[in-house]
N, C-alpha and C. Protein backbone atom coordinates (compact mmCIF):
# COMPACT_ATOMS: atom_id res chain seq x y z
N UNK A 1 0.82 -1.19 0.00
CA UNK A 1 0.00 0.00 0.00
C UNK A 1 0.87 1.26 0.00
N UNK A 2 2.20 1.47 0.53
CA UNK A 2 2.92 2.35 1.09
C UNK A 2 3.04 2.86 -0.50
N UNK A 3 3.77 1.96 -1.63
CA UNK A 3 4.34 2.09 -2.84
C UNK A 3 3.34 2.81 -3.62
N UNK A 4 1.70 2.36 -3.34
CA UNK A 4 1.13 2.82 -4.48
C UNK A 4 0.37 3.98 -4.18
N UNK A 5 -0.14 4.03 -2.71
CA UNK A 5 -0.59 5.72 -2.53
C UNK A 5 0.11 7.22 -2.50
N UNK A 6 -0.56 8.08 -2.56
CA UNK A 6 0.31 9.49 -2.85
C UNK A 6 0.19 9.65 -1.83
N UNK A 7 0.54 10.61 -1.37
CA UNK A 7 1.29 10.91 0.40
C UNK A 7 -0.32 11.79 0.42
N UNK A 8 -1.01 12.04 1.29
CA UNK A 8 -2.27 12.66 2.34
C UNK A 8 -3.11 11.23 1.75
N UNK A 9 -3.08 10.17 0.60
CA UNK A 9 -4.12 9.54 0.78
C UNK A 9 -4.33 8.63 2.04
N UNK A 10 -5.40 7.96 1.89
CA UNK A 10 -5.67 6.77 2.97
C UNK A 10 -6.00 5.26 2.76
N UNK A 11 -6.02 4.64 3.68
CA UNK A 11 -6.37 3.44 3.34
C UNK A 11 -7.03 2.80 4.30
N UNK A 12 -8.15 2.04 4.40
CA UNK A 12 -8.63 1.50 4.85
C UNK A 12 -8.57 -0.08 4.96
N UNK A 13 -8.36 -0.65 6.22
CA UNK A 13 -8.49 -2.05 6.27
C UNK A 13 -9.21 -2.62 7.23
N UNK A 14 -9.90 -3.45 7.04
CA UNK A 14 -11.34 -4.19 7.95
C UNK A 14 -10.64 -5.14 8.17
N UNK A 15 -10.42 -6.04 9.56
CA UNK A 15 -10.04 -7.22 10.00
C UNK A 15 -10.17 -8.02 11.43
N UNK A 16 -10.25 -8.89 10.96
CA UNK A 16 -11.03 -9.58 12.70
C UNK A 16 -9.35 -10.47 13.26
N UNK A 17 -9.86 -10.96 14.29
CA UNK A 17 -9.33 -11.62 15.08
C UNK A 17 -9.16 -13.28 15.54
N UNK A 18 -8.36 -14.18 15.52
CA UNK A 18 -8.98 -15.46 15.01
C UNK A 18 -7.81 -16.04 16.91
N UNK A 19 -8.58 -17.10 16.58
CA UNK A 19 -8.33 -18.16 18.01
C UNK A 19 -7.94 -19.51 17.40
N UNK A 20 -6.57 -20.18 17.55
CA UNK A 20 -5.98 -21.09 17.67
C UNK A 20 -5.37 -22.05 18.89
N UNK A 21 -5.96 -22.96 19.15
CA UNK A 21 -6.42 -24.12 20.15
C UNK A 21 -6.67 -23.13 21.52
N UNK A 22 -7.56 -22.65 20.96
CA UNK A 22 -8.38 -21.60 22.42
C UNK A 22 -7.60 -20.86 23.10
N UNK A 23 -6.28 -20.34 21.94
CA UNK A 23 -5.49 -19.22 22.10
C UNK A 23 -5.71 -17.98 21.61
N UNK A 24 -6.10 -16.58 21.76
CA UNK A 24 -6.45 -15.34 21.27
C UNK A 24 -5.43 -14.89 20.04
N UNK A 25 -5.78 -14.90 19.10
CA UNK A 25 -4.41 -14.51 18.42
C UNK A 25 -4.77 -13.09 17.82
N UNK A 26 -4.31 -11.65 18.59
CA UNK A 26 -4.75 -10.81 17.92
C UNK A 26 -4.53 -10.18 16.47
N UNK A 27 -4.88 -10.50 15.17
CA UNK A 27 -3.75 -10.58 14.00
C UNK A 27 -4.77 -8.79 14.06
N UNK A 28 -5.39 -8.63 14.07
CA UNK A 28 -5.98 -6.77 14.05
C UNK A 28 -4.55 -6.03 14.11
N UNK A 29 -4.23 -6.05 15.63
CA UNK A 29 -3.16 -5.53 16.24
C UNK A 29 -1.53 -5.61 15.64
N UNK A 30 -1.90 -6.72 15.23
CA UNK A 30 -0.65 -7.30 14.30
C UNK A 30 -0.18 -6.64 13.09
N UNK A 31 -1.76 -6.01 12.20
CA UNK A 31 -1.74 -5.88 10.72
C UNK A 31 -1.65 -4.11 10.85
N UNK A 32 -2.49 -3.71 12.27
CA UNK A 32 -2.17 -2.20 12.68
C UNK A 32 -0.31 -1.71 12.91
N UNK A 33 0.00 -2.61 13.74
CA UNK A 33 2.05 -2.41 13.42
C UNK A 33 2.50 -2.08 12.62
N UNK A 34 2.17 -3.02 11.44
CA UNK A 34 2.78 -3.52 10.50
C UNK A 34 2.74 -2.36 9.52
N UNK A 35 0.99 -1.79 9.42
CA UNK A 35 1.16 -0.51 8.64
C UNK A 35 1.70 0.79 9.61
N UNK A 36 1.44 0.97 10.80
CA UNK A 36 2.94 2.00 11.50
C UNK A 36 4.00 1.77 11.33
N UNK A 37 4.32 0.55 11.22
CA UNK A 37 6.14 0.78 11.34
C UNK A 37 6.60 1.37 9.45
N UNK A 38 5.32 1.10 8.51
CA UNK A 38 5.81 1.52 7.38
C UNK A 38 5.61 2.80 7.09
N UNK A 39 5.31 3.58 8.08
CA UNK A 39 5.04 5.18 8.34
C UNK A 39 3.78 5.81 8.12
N UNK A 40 2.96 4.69 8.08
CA UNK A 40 1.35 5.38 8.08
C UNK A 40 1.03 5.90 9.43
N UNK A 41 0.15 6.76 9.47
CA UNK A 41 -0.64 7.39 11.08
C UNK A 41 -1.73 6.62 10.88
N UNK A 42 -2.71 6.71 12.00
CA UNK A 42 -3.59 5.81 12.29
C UNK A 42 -4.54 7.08 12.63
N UNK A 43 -5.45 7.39 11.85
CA UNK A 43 -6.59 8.10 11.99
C UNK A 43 -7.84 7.72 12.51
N UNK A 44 -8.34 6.78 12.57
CA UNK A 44 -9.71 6.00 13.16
C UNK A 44 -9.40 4.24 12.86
N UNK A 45 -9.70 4.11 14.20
CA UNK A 45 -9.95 2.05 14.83
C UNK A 45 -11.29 2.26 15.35
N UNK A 46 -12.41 1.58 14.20
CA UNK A 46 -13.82 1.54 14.30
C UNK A 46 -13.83 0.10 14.43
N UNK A 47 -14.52 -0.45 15.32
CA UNK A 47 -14.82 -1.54 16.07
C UNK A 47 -16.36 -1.91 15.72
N UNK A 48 -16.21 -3.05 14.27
CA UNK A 48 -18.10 -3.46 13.95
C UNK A 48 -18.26 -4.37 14.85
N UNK A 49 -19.01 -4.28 14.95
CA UNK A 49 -20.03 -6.06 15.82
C UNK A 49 -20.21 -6.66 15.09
N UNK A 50 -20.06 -8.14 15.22
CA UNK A 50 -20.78 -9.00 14.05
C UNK A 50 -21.69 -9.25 14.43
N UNK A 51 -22.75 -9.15 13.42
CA UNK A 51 -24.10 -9.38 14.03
C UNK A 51 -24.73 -10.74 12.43
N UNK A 52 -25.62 -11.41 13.14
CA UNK A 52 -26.60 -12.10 12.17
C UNK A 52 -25.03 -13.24 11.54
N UNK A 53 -24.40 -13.77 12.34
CA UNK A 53 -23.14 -14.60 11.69
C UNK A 53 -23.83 -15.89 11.59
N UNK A 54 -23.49 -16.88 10.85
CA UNK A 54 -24.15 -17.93 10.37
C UNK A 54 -23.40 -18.57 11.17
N UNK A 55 -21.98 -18.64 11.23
CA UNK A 55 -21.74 -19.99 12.25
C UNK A 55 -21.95 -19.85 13.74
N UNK A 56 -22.71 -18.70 14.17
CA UNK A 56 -22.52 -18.12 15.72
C UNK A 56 -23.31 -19.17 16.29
N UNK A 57 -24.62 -20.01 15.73
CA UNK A 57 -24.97 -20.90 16.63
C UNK A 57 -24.18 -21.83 16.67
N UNK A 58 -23.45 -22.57 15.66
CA UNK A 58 -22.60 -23.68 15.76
C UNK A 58 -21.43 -23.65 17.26
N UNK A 59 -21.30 -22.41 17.09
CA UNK A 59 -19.75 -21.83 17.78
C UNK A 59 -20.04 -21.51 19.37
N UNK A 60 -21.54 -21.54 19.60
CA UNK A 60 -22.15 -21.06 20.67
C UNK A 60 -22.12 -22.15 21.46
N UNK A 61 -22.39 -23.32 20.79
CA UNK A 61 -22.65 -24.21 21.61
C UNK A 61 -20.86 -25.05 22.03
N UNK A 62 -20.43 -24.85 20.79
CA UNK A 62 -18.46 -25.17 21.09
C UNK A 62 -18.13 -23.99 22.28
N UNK A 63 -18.27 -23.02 22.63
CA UNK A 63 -17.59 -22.26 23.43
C UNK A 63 -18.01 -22.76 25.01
N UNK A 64 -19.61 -22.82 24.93
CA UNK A 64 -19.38 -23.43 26.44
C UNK A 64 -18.97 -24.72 26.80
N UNK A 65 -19.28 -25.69 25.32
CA UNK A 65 -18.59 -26.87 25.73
C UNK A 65 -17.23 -26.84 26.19
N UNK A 66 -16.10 -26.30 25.09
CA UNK A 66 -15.16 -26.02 25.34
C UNK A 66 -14.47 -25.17 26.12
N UNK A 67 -15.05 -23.98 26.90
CA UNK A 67 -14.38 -23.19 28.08
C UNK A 67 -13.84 -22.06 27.30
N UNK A 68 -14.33 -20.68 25.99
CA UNK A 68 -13.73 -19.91 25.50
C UNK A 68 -14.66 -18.78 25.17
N UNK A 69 -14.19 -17.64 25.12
CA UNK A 69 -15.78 -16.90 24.19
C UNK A 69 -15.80 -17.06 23.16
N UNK A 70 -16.66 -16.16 22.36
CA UNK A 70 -16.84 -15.82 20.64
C UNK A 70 -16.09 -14.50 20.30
N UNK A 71 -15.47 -14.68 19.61
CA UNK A 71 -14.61 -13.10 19.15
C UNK A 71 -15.76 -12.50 18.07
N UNK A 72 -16.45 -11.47 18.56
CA UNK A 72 -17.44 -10.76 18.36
C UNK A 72 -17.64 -9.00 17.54
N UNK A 73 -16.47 -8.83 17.37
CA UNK A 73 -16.25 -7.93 16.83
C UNK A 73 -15.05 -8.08 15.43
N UNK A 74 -14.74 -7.01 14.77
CA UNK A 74 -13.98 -6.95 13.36
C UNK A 74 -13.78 -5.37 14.09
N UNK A 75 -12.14 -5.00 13.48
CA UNK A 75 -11.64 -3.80 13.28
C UNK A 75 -11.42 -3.14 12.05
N UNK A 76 -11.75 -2.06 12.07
CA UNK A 76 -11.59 -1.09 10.44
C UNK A 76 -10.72 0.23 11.10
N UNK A 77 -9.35 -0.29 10.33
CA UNK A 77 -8.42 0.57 10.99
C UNK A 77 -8.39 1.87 9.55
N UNK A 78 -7.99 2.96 9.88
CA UNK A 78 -8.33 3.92 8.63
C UNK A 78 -7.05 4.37 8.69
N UNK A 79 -5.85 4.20 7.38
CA UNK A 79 -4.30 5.12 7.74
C UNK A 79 -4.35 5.89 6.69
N UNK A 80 -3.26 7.09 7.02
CA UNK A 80 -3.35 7.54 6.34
C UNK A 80 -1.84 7.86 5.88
N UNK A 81 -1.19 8.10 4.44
CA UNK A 81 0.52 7.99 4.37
C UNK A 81 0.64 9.62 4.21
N UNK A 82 1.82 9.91 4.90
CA UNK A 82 2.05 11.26 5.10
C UNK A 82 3.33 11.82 4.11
């Protein structure tokens, strides 16, 4: 992204959060670094809800079986290259 925008544009990226053997793995936080350390600013972290998800009943009933929550939200981080 760095290569192809002109310097005041922005960019937007939407991304959730995923759990491996009922470990939190925050990749949001991960993919937010990744565009700071390449010199973007971070103008708005809008936090959707997922709502109406098709596998949420499947996953509802795995979480209490299994002892974890539901990762319930997606991040839309907004940068902008200076």
């Amino acid at each position: 992204m760095w290569r192809v925008l002109k310097p005041g544009s922005y960019c937007a990226v939407l991304i959730g959060d995923t759990r491996r053997k009922k470990i939190y793995i925050p990749l949001a936080y991960k993919v937010m670094n990744r565009f700071l350390s390449m010199g973007f600013i971070l103008r708005e972290d809008v936090i959707k809800i997922q709502h109406n998800c098709r596998a949420t009943g499947f996953w509802v009933k795995k979480s209490k079986l299994y002892n974890f929550l539901l990762i319930m939200h997606e991040h839309l981080f907004i940068f902008q290259k200076l």
